[in-house]
C-alpha atoms as a PDB file:
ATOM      1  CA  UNK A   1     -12.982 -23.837  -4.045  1.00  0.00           C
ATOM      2  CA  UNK A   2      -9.940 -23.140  -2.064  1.00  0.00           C
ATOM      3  CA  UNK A   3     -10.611 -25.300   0.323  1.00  0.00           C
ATOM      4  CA  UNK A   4      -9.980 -28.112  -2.170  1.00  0.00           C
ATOM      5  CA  UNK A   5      -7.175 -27.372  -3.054  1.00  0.00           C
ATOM      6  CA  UNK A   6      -3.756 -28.542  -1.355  1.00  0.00           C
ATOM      7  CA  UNK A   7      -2.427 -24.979  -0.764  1.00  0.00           C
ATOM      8  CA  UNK A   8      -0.734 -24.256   2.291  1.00  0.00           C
ATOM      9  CA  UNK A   9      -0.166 -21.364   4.196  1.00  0.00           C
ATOM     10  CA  UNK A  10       1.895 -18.795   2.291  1.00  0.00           C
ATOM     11  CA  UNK A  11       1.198 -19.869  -1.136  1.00  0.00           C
ATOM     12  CA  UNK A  12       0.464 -17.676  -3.989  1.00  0.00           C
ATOM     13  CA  UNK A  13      -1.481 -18.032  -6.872  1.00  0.00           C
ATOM     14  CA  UNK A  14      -2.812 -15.751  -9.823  1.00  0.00           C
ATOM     15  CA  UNK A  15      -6.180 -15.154 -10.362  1.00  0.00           C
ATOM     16  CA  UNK A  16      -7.268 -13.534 -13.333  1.00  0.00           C
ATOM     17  CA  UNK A  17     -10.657 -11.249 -13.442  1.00  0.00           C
ATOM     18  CA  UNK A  18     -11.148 -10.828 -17.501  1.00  0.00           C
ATOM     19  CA  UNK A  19     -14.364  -9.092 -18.092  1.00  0.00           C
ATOM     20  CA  UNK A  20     -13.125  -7.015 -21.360  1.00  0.00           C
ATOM     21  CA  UNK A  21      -9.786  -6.265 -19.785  1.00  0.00           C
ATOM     22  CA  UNK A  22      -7.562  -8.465 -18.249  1.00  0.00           C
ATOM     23  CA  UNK A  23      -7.057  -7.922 -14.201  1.00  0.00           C
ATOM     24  CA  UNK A  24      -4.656 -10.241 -12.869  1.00  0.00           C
ATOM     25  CA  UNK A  25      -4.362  -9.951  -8.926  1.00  0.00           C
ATOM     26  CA  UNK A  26      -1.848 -11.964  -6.848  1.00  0.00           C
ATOM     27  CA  UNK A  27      -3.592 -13.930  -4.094  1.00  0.00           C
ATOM     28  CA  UNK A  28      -1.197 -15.490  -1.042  1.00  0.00           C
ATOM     29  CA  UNK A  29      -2.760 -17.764   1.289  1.00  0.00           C
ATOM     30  CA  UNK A  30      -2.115 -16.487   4.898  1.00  0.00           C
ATOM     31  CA  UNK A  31      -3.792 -19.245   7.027  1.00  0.00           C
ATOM     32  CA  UNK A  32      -6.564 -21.655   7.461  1.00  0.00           C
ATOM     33  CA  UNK A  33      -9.336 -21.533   9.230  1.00  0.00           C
ATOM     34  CA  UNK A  34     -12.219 -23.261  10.702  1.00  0.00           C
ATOM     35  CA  UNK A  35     -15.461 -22.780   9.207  1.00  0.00           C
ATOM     36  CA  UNK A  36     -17.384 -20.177  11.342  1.00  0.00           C
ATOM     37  CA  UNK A  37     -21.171 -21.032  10.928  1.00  0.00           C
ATOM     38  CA  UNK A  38     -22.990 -17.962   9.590  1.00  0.00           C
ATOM     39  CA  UNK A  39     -19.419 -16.276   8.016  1.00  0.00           C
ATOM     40  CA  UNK A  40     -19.550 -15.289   4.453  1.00  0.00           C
ATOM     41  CA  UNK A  41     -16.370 -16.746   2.988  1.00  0.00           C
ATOM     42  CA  UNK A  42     -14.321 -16.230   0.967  1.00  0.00           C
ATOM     43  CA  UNK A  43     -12.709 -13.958   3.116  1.00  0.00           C
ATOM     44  CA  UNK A  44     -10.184 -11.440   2.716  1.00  0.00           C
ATOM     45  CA  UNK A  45      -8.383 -10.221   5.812  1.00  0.00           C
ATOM     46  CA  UNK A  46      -5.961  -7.367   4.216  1.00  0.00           C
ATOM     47  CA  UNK A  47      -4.641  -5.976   0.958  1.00  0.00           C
ATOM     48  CA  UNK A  48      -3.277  -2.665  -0.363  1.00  0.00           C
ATOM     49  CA  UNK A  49      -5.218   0.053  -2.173  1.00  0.00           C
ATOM     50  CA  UNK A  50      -8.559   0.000  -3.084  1.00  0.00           C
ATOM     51  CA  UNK A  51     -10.547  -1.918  -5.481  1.00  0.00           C
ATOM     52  CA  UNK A  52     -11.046  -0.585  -9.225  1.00  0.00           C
ATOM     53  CA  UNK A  53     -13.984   0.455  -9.809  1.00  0.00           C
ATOM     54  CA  UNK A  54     -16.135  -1.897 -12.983  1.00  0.00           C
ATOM     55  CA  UNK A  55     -15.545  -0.718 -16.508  1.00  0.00           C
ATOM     56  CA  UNK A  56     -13.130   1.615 -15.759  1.00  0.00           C
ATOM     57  CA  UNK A  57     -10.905   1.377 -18.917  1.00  0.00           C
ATOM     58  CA  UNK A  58      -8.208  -1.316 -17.391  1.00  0.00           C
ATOM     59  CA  UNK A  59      -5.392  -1.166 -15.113  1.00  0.00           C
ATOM     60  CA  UNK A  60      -3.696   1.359 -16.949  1.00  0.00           C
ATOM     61  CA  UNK A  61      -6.193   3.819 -17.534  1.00  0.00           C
ATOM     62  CA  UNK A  62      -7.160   3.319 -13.666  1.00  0.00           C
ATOM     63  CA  UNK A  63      -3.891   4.559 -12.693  1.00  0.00           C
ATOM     64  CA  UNK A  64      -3.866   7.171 -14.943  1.00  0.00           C
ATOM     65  CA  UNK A  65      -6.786   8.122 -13.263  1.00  0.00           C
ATOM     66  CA  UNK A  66      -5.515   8.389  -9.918  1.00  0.00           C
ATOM     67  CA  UNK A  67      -2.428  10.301 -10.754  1.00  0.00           C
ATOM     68  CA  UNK A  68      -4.344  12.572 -12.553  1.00  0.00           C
ATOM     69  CA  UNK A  69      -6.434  12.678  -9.676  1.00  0.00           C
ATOM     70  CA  UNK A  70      -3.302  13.348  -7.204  1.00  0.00           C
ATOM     71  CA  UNK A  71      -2.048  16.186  -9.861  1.00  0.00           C
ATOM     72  CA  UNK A  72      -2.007  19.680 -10.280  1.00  0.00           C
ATOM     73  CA  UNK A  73      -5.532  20.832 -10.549  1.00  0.00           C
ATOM     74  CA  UNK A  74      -5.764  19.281  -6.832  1.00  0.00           C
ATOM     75  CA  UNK A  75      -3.545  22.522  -5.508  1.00  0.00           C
ATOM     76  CA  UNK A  76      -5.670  24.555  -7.152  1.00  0.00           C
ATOM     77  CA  UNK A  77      -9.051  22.676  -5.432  1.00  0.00           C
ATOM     78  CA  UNK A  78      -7.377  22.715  -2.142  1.00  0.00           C
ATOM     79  CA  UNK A  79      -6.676  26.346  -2.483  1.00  0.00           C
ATOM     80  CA  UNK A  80      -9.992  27.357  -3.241  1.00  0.00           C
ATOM     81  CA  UNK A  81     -11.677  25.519  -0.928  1.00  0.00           C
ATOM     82  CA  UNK A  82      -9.104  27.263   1.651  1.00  0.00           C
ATOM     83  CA  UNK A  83     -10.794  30.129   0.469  1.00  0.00           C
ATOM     84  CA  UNK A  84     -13.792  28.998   1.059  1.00  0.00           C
ATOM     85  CA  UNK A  85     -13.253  28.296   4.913  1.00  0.00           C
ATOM     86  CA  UNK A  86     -10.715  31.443   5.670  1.00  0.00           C
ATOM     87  CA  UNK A  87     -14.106  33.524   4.202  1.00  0.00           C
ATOM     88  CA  UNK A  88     -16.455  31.238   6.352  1.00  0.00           C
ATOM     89  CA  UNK A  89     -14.194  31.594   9.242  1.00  0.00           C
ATOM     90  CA  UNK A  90     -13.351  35.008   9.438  1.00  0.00           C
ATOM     91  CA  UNK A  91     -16.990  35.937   9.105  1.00  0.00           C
ATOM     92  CA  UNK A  92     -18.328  33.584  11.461  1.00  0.00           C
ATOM     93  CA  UNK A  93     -20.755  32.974   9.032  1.00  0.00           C
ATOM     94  CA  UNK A  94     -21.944  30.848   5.986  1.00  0.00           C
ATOM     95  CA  UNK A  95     -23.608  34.109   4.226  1.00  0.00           C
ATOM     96  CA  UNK A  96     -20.869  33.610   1.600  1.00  0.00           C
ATOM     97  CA  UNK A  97     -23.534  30.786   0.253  1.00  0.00           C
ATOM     98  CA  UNK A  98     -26.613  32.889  -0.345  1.00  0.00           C
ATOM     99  CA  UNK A  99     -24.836  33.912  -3.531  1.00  0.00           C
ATOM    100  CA  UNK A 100     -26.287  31.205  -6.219  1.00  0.00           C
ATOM    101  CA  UNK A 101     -22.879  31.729  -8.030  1.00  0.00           C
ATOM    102  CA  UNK A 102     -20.235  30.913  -4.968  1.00  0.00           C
ATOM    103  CA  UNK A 103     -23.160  28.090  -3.563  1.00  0.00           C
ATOM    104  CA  UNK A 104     -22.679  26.724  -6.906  1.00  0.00           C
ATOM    105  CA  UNK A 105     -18.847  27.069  -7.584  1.00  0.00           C
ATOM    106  CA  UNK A 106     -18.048  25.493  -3.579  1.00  0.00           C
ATOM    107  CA  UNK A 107     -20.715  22.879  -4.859  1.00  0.00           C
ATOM    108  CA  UNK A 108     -18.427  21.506  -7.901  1.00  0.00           C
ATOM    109  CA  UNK A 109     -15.482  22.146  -5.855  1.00  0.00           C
ATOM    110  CA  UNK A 110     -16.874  19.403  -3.043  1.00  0.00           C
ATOM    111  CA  UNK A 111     -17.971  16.977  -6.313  1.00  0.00           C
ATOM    112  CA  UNK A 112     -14.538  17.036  -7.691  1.00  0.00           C
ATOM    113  CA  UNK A 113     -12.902  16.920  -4.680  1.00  0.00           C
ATOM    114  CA  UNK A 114     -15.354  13.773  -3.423  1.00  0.00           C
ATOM    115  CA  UNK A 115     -14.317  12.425  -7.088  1.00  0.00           C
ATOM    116  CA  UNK A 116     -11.162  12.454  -6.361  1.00  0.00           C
ATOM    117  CA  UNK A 117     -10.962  10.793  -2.653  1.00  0.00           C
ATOM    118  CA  UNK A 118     -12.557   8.339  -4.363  1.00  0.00           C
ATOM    119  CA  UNK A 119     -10.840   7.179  -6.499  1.00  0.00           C
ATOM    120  CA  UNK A 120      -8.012   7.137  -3.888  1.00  0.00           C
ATOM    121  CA  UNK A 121      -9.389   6.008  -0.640  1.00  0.00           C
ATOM    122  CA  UNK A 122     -12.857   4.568  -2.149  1.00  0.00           C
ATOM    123  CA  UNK A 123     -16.519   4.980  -1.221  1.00  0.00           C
ATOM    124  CA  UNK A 124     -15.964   5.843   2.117  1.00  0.00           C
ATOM    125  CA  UNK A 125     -15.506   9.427   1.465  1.00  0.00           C
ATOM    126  CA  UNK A 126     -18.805  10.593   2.888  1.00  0.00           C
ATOM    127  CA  UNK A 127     -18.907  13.888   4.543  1.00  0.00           C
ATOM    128  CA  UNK A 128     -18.111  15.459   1.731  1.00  0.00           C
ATOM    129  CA  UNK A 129     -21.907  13.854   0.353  1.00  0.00           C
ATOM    130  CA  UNK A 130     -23.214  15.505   3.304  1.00  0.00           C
ATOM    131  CA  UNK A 131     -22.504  19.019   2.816  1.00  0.00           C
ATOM    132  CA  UNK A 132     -23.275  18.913  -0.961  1.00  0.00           C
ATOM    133  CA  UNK A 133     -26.826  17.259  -0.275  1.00  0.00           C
ATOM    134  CA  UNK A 134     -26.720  20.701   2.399  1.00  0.00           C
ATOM    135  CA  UNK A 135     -25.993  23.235  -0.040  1.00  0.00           C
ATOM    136  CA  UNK A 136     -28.025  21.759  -2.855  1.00  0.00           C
END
């Protein structure tokens, strides 16, 4: 469809996603290309933050979902889970999880804390997945 079109480099246009709430991004043509056989176009080459995730209450409730994410109760993760590895580390030892209850507590620490880089940096927040899938 853009190909059609007689935009040239640098030109911007709005494109509007409405699927129950209206998304309008801001798309600037950088440069043209030749077709590459085998390429999956459209193509984007660069942009800034991550994509919301679907049905995710609109822009506004998505932002209010990453401050929120970015707030308070974050110290109060981080400082557990600094807990957590001081007790690991000084012991030399992951002993501290044969208790069900701390297995379980550093368990929802890791899922809110994987929540949260998620909703900040996107999907590709994996080791945290790792170690839950470990202690589970």
């Amino acid at each position: 469809m853009v190909g059609r079109t007689q935009l040239r480099n640098g030109s911007r246009f709005l494109y509007e996603y409405d699927l129950n709430f209206p998304w309008e991004h801001e798309v600037r043509l950088e440069q043209r290309r030749p077709v590459k056989p085998g390429a999956h176009y459209p193509a984007c080459t660069g942009g800034d933050g991550n994509c919301p995730p679907e049905d995710c209450g609109g822009p506004e409730a998505w932002m209010w979902q990453r401050d929120e994410a970015l707030g308070p109760d974050l110290h109060e993760d981080l400082a557990t889970a600094l807990q957590f590895i001081t007790e690991i580390g000084d012991t030399r030892s992951l002993a501290v999880l044969d208790d069900p209850d701390r297995a379980w507590e550093l368990q929802e620490l890791l899922f809110r804390i994987k929540g949260r880089a998620t909703l900040v940096w996107g999907d590709d927040c994996q080791a945290s997945s790792y170690f839950i899938s470990t202690i589970s």
